[in-house]
C-alpha atoms as a PDB file:
ATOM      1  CA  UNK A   1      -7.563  20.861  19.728  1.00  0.00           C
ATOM      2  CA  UNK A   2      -9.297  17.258  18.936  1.00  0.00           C
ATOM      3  CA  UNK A   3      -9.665  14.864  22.096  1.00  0.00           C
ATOM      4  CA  UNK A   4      -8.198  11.931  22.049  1.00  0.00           C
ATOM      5  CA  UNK A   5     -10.577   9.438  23.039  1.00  0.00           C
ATOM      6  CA  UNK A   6     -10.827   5.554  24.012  1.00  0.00           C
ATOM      7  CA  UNK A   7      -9.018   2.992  20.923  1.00  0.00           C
ATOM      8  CA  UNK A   8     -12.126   2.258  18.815  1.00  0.00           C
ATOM      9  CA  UNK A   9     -12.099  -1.244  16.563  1.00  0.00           C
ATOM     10  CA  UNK A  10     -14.530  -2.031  14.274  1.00  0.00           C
ATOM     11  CA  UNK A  11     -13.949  -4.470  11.391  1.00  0.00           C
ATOM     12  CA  UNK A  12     -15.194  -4.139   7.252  1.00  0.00           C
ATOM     13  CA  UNK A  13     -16.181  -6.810   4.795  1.00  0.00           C
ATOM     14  CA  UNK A  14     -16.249  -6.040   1.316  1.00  0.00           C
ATOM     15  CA  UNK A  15     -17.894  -8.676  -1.088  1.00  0.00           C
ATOM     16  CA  UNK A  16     -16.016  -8.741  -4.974  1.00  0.00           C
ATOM     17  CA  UNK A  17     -19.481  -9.310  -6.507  1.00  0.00           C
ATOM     18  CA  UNK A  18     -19.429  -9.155 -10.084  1.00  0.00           C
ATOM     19  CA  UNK A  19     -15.898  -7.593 -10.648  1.00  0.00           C
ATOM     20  CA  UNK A  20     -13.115  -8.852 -12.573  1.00  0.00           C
ATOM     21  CA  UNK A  21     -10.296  -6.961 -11.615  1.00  0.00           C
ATOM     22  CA  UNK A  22     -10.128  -4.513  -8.817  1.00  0.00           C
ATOM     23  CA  UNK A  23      -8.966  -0.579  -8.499  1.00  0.00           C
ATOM     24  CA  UNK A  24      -7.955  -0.192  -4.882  1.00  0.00           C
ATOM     25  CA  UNK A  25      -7.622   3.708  -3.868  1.00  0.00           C
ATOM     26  CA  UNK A  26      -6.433   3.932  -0.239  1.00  0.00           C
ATOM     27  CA  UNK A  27      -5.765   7.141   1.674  1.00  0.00           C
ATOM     28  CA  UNK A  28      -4.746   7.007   4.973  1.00  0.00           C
ATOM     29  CA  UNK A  29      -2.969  10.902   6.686  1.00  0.00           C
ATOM     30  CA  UNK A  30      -1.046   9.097   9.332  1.00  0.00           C
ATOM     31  CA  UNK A  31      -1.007   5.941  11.228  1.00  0.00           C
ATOM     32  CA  UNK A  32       0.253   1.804  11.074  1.00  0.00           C
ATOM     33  CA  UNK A  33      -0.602   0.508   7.539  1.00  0.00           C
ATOM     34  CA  UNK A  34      -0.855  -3.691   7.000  1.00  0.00           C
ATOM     35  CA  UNK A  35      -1.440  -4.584   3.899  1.00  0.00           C
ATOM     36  CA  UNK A  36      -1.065  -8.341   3.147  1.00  0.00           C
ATOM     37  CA  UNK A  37      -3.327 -11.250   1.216  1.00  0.00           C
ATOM     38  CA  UNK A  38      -6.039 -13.372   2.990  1.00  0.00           C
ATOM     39  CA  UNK A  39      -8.984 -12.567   3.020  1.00  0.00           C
ATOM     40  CA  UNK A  40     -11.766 -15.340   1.571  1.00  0.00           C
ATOM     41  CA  UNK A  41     -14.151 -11.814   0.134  1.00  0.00           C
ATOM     42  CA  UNK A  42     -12.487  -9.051  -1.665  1.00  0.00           C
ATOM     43  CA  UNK A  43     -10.978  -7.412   1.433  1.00  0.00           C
ATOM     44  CA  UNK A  44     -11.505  -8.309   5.209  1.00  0.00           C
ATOM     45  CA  UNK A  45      -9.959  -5.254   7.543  1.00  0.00           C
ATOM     46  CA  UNK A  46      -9.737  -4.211  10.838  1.00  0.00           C
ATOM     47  CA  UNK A  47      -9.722  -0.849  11.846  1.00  0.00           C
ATOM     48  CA  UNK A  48      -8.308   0.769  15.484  1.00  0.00           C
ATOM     49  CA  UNK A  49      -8.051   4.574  16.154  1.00  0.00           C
ATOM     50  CA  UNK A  50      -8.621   6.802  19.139  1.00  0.00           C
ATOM     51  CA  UNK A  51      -9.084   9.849  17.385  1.00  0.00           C
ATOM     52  CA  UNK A  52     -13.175   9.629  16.194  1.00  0.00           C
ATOM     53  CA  UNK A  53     -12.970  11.695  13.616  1.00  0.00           C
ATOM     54  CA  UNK A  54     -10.171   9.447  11.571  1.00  0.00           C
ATOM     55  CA  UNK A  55     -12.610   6.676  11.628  1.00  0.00           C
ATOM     56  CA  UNK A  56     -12.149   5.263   8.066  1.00  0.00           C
ATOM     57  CA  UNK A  57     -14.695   5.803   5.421  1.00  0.00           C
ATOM     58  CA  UNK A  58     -14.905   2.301   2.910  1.00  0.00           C
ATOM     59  CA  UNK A  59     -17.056   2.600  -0.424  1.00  0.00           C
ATOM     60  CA  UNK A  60     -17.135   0.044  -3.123  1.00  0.00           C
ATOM     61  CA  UNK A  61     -18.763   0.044  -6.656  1.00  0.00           C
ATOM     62  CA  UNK A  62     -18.917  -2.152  -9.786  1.00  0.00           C
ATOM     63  CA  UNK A  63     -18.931  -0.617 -13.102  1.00  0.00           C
ATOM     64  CA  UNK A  64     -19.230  -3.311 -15.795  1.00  0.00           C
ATOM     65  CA  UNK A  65     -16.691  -5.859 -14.559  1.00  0.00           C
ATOM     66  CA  UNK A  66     -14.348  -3.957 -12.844  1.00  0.00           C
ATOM     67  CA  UNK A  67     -14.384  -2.806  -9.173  1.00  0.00           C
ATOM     68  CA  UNK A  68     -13.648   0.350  -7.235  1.00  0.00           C
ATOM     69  CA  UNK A  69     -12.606   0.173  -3.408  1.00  0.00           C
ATOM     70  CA  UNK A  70     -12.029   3.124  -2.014  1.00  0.00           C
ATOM     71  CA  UNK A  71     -10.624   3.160   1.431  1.00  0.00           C
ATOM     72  CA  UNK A  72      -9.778   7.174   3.240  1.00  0.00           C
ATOM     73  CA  UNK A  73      -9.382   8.202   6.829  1.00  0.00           C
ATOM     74  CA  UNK A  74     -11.263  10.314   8.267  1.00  0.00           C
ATOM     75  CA  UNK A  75     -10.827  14.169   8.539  1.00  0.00           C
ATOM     76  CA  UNK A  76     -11.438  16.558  11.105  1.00  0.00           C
ATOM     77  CA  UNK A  77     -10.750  20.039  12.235  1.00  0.00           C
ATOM     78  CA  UNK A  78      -7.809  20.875  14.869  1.00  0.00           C
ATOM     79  CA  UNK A  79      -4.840  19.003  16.456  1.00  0.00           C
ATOM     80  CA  UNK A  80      -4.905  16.080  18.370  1.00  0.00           C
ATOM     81  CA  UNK A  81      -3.193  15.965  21.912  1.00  0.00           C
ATOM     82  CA  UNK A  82      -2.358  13.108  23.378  1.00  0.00           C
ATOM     83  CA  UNK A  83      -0.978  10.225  22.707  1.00  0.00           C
ATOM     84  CA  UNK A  84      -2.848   9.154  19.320  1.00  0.00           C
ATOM     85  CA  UNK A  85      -3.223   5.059  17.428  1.00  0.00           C
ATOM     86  CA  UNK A  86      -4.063   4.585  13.870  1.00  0.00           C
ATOM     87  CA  UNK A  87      -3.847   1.420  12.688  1.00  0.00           C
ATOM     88  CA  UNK A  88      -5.091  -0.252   9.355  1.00  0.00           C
ATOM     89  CA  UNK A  89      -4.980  -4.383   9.244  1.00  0.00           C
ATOM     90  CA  UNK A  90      -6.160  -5.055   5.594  1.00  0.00           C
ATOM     91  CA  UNK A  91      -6.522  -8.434   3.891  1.00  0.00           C
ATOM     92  CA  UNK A  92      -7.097  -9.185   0.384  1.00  0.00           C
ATOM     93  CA  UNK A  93      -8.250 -11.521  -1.879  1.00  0.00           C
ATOM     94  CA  UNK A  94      -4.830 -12.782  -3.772  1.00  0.00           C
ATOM     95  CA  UNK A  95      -7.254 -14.153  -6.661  1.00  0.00           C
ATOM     96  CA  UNK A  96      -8.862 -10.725  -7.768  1.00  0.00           C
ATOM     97  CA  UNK A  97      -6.357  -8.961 -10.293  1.00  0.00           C
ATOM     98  CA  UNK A  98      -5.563  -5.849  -8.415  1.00  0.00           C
ATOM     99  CA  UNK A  99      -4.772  -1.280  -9.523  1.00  0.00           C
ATOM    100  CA  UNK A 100      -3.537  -0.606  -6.430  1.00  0.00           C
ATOM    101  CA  UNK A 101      -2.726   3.225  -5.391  1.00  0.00           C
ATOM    102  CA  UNK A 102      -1.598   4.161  -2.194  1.00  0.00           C
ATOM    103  CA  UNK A 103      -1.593   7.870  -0.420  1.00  0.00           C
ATOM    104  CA  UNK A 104       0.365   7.837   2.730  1.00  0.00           C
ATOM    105  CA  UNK A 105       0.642  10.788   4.635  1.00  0.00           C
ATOM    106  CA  UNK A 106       2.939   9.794   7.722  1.00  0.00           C
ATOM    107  CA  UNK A 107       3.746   6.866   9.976  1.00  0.00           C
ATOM    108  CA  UNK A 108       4.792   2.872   9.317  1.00  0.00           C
ATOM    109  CA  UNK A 109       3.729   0.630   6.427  1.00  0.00           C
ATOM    110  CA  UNK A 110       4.258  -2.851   5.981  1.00  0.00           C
ATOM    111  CA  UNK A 111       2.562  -3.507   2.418  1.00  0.00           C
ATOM    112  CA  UNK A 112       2.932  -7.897   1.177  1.00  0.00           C
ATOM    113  CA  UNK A 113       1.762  -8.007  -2.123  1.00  0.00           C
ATOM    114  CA  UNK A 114       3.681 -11.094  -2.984  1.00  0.00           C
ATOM    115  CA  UNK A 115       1.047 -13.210  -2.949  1.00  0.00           C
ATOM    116  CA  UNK A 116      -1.497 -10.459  -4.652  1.00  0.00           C
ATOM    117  CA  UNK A 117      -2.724 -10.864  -8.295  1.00  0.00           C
ATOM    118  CA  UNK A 118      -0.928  -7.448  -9.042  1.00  0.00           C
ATOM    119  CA  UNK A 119      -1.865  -5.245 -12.017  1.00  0.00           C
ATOM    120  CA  UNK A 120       0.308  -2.123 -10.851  1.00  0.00           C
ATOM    121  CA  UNK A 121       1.188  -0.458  -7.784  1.00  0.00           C
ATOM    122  CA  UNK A 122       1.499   3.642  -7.254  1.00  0.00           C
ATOM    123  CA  UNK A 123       2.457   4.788  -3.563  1.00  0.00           C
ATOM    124  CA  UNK A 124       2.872   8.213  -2.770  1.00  0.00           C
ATOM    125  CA  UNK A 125       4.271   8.593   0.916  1.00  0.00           C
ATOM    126  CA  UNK A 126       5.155  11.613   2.922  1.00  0.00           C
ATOM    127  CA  UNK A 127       6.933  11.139   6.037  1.00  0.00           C
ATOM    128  CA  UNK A 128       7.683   7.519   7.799  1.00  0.00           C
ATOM    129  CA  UNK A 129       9.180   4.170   7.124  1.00  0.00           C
ATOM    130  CA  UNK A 130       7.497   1.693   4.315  1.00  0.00           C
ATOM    131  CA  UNK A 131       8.354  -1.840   3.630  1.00  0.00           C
ATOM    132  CA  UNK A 132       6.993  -3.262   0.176  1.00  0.00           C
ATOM    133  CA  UNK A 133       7.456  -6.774  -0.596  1.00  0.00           C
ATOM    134  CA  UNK A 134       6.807  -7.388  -4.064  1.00  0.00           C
ATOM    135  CA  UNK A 135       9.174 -11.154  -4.195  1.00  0.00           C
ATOM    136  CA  UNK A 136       7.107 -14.103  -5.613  1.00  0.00           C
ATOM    137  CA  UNK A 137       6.126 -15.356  -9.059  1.00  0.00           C
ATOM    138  CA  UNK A 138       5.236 -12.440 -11.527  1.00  0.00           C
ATOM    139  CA  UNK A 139       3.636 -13.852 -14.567  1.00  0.00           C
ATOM    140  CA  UNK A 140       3.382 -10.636 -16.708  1.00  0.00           C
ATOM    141  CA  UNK A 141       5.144  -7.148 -16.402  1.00  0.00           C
ATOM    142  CA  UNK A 142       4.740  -4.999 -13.581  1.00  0.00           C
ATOM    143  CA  UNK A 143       4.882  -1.295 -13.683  1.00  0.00           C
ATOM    144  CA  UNK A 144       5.381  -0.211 -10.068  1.00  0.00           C
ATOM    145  CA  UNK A 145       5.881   3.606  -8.906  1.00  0.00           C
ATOM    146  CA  UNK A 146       6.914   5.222  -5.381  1.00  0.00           C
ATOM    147  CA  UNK A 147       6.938   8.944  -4.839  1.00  0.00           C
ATOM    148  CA  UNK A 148       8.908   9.441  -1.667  1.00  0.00           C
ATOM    149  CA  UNK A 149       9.198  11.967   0.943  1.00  0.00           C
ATOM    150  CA  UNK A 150      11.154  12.412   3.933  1.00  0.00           C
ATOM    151  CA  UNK A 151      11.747   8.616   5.596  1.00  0.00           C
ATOM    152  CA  UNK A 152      12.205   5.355   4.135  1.00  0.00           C
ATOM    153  CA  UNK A 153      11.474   2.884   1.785  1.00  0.00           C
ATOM    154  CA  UNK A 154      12.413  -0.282   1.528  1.00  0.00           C
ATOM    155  CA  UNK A 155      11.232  -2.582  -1.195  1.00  0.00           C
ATOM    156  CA  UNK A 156      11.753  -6.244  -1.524  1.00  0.00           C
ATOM    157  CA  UNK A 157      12.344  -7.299  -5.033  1.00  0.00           C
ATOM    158  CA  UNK A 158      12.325 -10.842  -6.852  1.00  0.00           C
ATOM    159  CA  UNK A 159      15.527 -12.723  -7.799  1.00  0.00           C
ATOM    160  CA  UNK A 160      14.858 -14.934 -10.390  1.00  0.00           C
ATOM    161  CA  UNK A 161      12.491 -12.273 -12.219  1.00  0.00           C
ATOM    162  CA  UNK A 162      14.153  -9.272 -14.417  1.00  0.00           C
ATOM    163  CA  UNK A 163      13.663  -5.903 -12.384  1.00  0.00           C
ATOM    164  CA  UNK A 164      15.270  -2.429 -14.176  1.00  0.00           C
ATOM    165  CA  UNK A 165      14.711   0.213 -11.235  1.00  0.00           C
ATOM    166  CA  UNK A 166      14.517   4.097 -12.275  1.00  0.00           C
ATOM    167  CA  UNK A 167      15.543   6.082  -9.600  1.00  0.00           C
ATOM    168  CA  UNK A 168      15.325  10.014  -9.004  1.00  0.00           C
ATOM    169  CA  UNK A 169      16.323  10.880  -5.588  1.00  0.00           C
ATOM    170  CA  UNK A 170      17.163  13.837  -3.874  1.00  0.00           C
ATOM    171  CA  UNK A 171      18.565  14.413  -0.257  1.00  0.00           C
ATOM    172  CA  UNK A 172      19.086  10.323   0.855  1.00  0.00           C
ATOM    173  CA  UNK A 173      20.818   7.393  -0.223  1.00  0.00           C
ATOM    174  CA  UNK A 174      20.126   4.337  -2.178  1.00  0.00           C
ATOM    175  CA  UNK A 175      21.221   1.091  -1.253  1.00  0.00           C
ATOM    176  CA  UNK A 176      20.753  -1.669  -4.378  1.00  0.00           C
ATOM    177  CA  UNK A 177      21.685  -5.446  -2.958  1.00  0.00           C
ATOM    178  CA  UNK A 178      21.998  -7.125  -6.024  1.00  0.00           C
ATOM    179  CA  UNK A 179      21.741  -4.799  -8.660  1.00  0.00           C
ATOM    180  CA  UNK A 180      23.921  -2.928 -10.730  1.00  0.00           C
ATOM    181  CA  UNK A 181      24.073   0.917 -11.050  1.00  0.00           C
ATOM    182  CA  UNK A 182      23.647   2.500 -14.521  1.00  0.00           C
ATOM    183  CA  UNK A 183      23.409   6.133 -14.149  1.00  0.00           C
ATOM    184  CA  UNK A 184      19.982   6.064 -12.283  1.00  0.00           C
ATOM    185  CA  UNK A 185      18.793   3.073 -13.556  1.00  0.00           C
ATOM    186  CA  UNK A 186      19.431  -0.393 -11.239  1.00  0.00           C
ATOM    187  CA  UNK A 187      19.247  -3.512 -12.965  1.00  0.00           C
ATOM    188  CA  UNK A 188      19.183  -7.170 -11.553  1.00  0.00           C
ATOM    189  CA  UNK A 189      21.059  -9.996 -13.250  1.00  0.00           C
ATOM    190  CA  UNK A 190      17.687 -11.680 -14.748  1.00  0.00           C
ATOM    191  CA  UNK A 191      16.770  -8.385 -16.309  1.00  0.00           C
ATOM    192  CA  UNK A 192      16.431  -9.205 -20.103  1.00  0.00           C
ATOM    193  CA  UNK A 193      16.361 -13.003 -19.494  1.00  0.00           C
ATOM    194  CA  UNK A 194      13.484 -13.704 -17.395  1.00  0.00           C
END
């Protein structure tokens, strides 16, 4: 067994330097994910947890012009007991083209990238509920993947911009407002006009 100890806060600033673009890696087992734009450096976050050993580990290098910002929770040995708080609050930079990929063991994401310079998005969730808002202006194609478990996703998509959705599903449903089915393809109305 792990003790559950007193909420713990502690808050990261992570300078762009010479980058160009951004590759975002972020790992986090289980917990409250916030992921939104905002911040005036490459990423301003704050951290809470009350178990110490899922205190979050941040590393950032610069190869060249391009920028790797790694962000992974903790590990530790044993179970917690208790009544256990994870929660991630993490800004970026909506200048700073952005590789984002996501690991995300268990628990509730709320992920805005509409405002986000987005090169492409990868999310691989286990178990939970995750809301993805990807709505806003795109000015080049985005290639976007989620690998879902057992939960939800919900994913906000833009109107006036053409979106062709692949889907593979197994035990769940899929609910499409305001596209049309095609096999297991979904397909807005400004797909192949925008």
């Amino acid at each position: 067994c792990v003790e559950v100890g007193d909420m713990e806060t502690e808050t990261k600033t992570v300078a762009l330097g010479e980058a160009e673009s951004v590759e975002l890696e972020l790992n986090m087992g289980a917990g409250e994910l916030e992921i939104h734009a905002g911040a005036q450096e490459l990423m301003e976050a704050t951290f809470s947890y009350n178990v110490e050993n899922w205190k979050p580990e941040v590393d950032y290098s610069v190869f060249g012009r391009k920028g790797t910002l790694e962000i992974r929770q903790g590990k530790g040995r044993g179970v917690p007991m208790g009544s256990t708080r994870n929660k991630w609050d993490i800004a970026l930079n909506k200048d700073v083209p952005l590789s984002i990929n996501i690991d995300f063991g268990a628990g509730e994401g709320d992920i805005d990238l509409r405002d986000l310079r987005l090169e492409s998005l990868d999310i691989d969730m286990g178990v939970g509920d995750l809301t993805v808002d990807l709505t806003g202006n795109r000015e080049h194609d985005l290639r976007v993947n989620v690998d879902g478990g057992v939960g939800s996703a919900t994913l906000y998509l833009p109107e006036g911009v053409g979106v062709r959705a692949v889907v593979d599903k197994g035990i769940g449903s899929v609910d499409a407002v305001g596209m049309q089915k095609e096999g297991n393809e979904y397909k807005n109305d400004a797909y192949g006009r925008s």
